[in-house]
C-alpha atoms as a PDB file:
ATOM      1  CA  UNK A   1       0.000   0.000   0.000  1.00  0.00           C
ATOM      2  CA  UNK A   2       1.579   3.235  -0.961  1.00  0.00           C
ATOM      3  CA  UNK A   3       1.330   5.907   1.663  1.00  0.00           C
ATOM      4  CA  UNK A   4      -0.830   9.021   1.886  1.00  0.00           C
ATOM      5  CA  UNK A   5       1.347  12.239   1.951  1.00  0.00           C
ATOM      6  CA  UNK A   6      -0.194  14.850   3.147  1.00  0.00           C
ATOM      7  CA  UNK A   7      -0.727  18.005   1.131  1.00  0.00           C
ATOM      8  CA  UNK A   8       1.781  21.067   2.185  1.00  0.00           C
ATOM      9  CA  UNK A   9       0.442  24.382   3.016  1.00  0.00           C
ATOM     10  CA  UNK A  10       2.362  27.357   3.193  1.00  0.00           C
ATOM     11  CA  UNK A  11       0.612  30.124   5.305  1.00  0.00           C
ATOM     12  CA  UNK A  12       1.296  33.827   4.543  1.00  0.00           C
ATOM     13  CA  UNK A  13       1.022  36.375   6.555  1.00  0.00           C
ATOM     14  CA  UNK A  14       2.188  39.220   8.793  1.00  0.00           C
ATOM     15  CA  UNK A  15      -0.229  38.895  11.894  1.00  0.00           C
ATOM     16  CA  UNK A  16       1.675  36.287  13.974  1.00  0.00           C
ATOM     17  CA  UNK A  17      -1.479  35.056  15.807  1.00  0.00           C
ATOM     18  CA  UNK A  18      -3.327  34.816  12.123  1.00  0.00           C
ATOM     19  CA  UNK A  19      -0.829  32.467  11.280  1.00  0.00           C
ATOM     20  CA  UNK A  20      -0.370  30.396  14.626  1.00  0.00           C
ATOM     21  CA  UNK A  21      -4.201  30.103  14.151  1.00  0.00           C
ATOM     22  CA  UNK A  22      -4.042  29.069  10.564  1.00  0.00           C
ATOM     23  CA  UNK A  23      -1.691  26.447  10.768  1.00  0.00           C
ATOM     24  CA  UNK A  24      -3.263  24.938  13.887  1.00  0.00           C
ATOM     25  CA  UNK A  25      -6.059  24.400  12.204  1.00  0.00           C
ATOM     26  CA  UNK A  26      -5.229  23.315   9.087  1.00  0.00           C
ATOM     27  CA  UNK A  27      -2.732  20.631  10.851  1.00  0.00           C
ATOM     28  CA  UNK A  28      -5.816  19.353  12.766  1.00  0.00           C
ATOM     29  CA  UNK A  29      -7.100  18.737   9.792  1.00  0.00           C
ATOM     30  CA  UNK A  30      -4.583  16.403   8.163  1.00  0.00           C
ATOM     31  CA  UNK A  31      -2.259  18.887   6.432  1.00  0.00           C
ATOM     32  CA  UNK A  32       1.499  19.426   6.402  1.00  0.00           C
ATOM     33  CA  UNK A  33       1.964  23.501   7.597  1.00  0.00           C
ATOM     34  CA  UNK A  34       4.599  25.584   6.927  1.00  0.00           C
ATOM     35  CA  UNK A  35       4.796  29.565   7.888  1.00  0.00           C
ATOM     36  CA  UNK A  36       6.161  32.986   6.853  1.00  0.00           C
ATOM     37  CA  UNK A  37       5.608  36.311   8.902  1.00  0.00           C
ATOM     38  CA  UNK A  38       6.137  37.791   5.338  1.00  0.00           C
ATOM     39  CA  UNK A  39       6.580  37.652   1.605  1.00  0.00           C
ATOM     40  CA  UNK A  40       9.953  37.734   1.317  1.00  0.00           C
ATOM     41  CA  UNK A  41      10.474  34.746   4.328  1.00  0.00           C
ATOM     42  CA  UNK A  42       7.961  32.892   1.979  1.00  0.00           C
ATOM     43  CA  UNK A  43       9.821  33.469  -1.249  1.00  0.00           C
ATOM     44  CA  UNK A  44      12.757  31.974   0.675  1.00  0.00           C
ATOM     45  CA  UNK A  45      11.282  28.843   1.551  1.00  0.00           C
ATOM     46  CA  UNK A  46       9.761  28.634  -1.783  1.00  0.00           C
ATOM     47  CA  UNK A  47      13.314  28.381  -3.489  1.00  0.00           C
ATOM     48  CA  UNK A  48      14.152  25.036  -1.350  1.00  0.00           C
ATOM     49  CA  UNK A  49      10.469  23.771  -0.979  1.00  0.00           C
ATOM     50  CA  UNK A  50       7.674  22.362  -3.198  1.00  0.00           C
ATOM     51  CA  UNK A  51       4.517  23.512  -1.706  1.00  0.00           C
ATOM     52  CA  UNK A  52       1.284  22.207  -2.649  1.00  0.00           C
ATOM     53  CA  UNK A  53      -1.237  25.338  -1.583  1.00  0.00           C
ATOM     54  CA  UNK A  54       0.035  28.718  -0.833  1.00  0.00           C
ATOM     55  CA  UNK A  55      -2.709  30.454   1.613  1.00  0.00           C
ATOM     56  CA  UNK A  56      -1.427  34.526   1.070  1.00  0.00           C
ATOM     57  CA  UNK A  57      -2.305  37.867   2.519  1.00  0.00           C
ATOM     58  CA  UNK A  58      -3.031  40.646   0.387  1.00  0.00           C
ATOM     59  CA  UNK A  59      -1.444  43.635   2.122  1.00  0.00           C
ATOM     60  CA  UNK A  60       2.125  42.867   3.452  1.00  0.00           C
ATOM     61  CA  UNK A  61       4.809  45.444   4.034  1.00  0.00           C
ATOM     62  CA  UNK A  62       7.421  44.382   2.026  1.00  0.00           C
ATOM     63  CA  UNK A  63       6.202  41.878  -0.329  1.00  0.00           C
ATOM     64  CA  UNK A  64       2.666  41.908  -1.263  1.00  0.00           C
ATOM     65  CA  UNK A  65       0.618  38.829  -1.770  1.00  0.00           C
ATOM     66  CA  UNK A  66       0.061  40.030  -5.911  1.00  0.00           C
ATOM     67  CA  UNK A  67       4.191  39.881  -5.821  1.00  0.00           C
ATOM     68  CA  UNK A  68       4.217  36.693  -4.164  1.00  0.00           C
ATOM     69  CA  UNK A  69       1.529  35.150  -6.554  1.00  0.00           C
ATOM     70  CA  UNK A  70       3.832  36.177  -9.411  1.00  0.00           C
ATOM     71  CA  UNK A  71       6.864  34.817  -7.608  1.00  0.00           C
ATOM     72  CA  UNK A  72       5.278  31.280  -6.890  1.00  0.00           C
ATOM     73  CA  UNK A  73       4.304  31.039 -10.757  1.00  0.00           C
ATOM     74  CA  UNK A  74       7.512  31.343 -11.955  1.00  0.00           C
ATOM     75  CA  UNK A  75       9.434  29.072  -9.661  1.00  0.00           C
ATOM     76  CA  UNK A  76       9.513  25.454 -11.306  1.00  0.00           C
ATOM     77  CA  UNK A  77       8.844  23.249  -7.870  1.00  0.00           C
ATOM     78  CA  UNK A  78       5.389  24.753  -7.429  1.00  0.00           C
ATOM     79  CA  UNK A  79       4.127  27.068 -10.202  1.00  0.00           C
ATOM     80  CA  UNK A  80       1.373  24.209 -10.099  1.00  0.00           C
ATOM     81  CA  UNK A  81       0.343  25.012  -6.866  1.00  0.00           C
ATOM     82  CA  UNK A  82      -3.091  26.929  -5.669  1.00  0.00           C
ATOM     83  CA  UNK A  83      -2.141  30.150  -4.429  1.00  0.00           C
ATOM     84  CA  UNK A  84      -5.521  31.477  -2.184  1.00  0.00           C
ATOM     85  CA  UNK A  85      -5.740  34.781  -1.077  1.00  0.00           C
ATOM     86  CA  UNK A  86      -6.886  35.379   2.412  1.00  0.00           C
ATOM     87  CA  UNK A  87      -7.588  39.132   3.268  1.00  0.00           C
ATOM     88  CA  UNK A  88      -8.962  41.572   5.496  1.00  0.00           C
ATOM     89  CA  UNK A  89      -9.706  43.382   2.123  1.00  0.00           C
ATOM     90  CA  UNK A  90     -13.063  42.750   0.982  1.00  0.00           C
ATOM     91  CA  UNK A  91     -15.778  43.552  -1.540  1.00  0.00           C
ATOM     92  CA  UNK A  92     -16.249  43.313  -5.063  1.00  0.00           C
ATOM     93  CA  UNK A  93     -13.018  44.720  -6.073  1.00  0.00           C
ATOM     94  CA  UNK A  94     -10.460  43.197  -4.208  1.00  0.00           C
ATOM     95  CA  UNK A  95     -12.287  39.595  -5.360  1.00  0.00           C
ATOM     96  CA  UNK A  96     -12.013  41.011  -8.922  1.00  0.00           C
ATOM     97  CA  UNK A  97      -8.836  42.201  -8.853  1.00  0.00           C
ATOM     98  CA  UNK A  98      -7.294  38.783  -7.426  1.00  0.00           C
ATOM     99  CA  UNK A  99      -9.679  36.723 -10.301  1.00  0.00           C
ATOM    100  CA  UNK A 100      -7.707  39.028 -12.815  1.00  0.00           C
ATOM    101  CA  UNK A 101      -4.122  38.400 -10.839  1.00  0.00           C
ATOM    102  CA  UNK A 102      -4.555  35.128 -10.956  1.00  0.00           C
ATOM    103  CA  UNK A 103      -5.058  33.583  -7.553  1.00  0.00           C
ATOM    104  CA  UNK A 104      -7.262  30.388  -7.088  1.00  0.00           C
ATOM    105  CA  UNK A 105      -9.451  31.743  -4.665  1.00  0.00           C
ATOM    106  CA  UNK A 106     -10.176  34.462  -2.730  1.00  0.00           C
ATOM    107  CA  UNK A 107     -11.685  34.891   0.946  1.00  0.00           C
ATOM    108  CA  UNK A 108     -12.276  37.372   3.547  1.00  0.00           C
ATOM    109  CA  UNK A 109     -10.902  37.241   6.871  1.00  0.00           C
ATOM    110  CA  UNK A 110     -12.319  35.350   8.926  1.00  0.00           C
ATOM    111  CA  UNK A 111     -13.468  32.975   6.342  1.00  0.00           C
ATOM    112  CA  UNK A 112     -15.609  29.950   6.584  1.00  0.00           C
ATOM    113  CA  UNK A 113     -13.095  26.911   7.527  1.00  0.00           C
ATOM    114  CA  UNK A 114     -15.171  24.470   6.353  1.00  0.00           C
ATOM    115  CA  UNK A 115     -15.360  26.561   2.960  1.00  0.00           C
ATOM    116  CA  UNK A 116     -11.881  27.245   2.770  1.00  0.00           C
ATOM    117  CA  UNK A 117     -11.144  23.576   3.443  1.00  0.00           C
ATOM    118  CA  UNK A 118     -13.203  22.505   0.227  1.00  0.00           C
ATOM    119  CA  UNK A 119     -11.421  25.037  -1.464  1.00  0.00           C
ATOM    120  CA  UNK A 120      -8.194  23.767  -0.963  1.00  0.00           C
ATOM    121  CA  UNK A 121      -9.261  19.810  -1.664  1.00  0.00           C
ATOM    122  CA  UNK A 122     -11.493  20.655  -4.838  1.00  0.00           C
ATOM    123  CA  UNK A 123      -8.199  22.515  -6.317  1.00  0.00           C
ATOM    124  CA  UNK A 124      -5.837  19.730  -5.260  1.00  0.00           C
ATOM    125  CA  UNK A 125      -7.750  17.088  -7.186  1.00  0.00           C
ATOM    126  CA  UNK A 126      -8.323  19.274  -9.786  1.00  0.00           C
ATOM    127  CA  UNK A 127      -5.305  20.797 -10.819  1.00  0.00           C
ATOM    128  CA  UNK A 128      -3.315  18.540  -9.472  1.00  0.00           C
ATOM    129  CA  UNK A 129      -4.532  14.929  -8.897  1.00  0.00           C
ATOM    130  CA  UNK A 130      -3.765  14.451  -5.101  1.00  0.00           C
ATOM    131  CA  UNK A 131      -5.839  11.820  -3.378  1.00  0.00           C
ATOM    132  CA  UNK A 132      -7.487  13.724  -0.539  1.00  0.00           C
ATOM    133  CA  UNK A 133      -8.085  11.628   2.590  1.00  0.00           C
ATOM    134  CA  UNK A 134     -11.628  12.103   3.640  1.00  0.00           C
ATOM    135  CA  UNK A 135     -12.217  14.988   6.440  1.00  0.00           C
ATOM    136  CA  UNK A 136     -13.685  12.096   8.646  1.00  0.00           C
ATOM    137  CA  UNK A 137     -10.092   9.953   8.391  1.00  0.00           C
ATOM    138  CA  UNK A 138      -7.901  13.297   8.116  1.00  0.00           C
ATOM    139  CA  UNK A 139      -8.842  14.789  11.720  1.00  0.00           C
ATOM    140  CA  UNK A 140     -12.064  16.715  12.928  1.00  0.00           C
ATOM    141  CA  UNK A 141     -12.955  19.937  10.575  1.00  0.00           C
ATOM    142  CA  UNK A 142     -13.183  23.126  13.251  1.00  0.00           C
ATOM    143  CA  UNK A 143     -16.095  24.546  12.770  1.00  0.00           C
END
């Protein structure tokens, strides 16, 4: 029986508790979690490790989530990867404007878990043929 690996998400942002929060969360329910308190830390970790979802803030001080969308489609080891935005930015516009950018999705903050969650499965077996373990066998979904 080959083994399940478990999708890798890389969480992006500059709140420190958003991300301790984020990656709790998402570990509890079955994925691998890595962090970055910015864009630049995340473009760094990018360059020695294939990610499978990239879960981005919008406004960052030094290295906006639109730069770090660009940056993750041009690096080889995971231009395939969904790259989400996650924002305290919301309305019509700011969803536009990441459609046109060219993210995968788009939420508010706080978003939905349990939509967020679906998100990030639908995408991996659609753009990239993962098997996703069932929520029930992965680990409880926080609702």
């Amino acid at each position: 029986m080959v083994p399940v690996v478990p999708p890798t998400v890389l969480v992006v942002d500059d709140e420190r508790d958003y991300v301790d929060t984020m990656a709790l969360l998402l570990q509890s329910n079955g994925y691998e979690v890595l962090t970055a308190g910015s864009g630049q830390s995340a473009v760094n970790q990018l360059r020695t490790r294939a990610v499978d979802v990239v879960l981005t803030d919008l406004a960052m001080p030094d290295f906006d989530g639109f730069r770090l969308l660009d940056t993750v489609r041009g690096q080889p080891q995971c231009c395939d990867a969904l790259v989400i935005a996650v924002s305290g930015w919301g309305g019509r516009e700011a969803a536009v404007r990441c459609a046109a950018a060219g993210f995968d999705a788009f939420f508010v903050k706080p978003c939905n878990l349990r939509d967020l969650l679906w998100t990030i499965d639908a995408g991996l077996m659609r753009v990239q043929h993962h098997v996703v373990v069932p929520r029930a066998a992965a680990g409880p979904l926080m609702r």
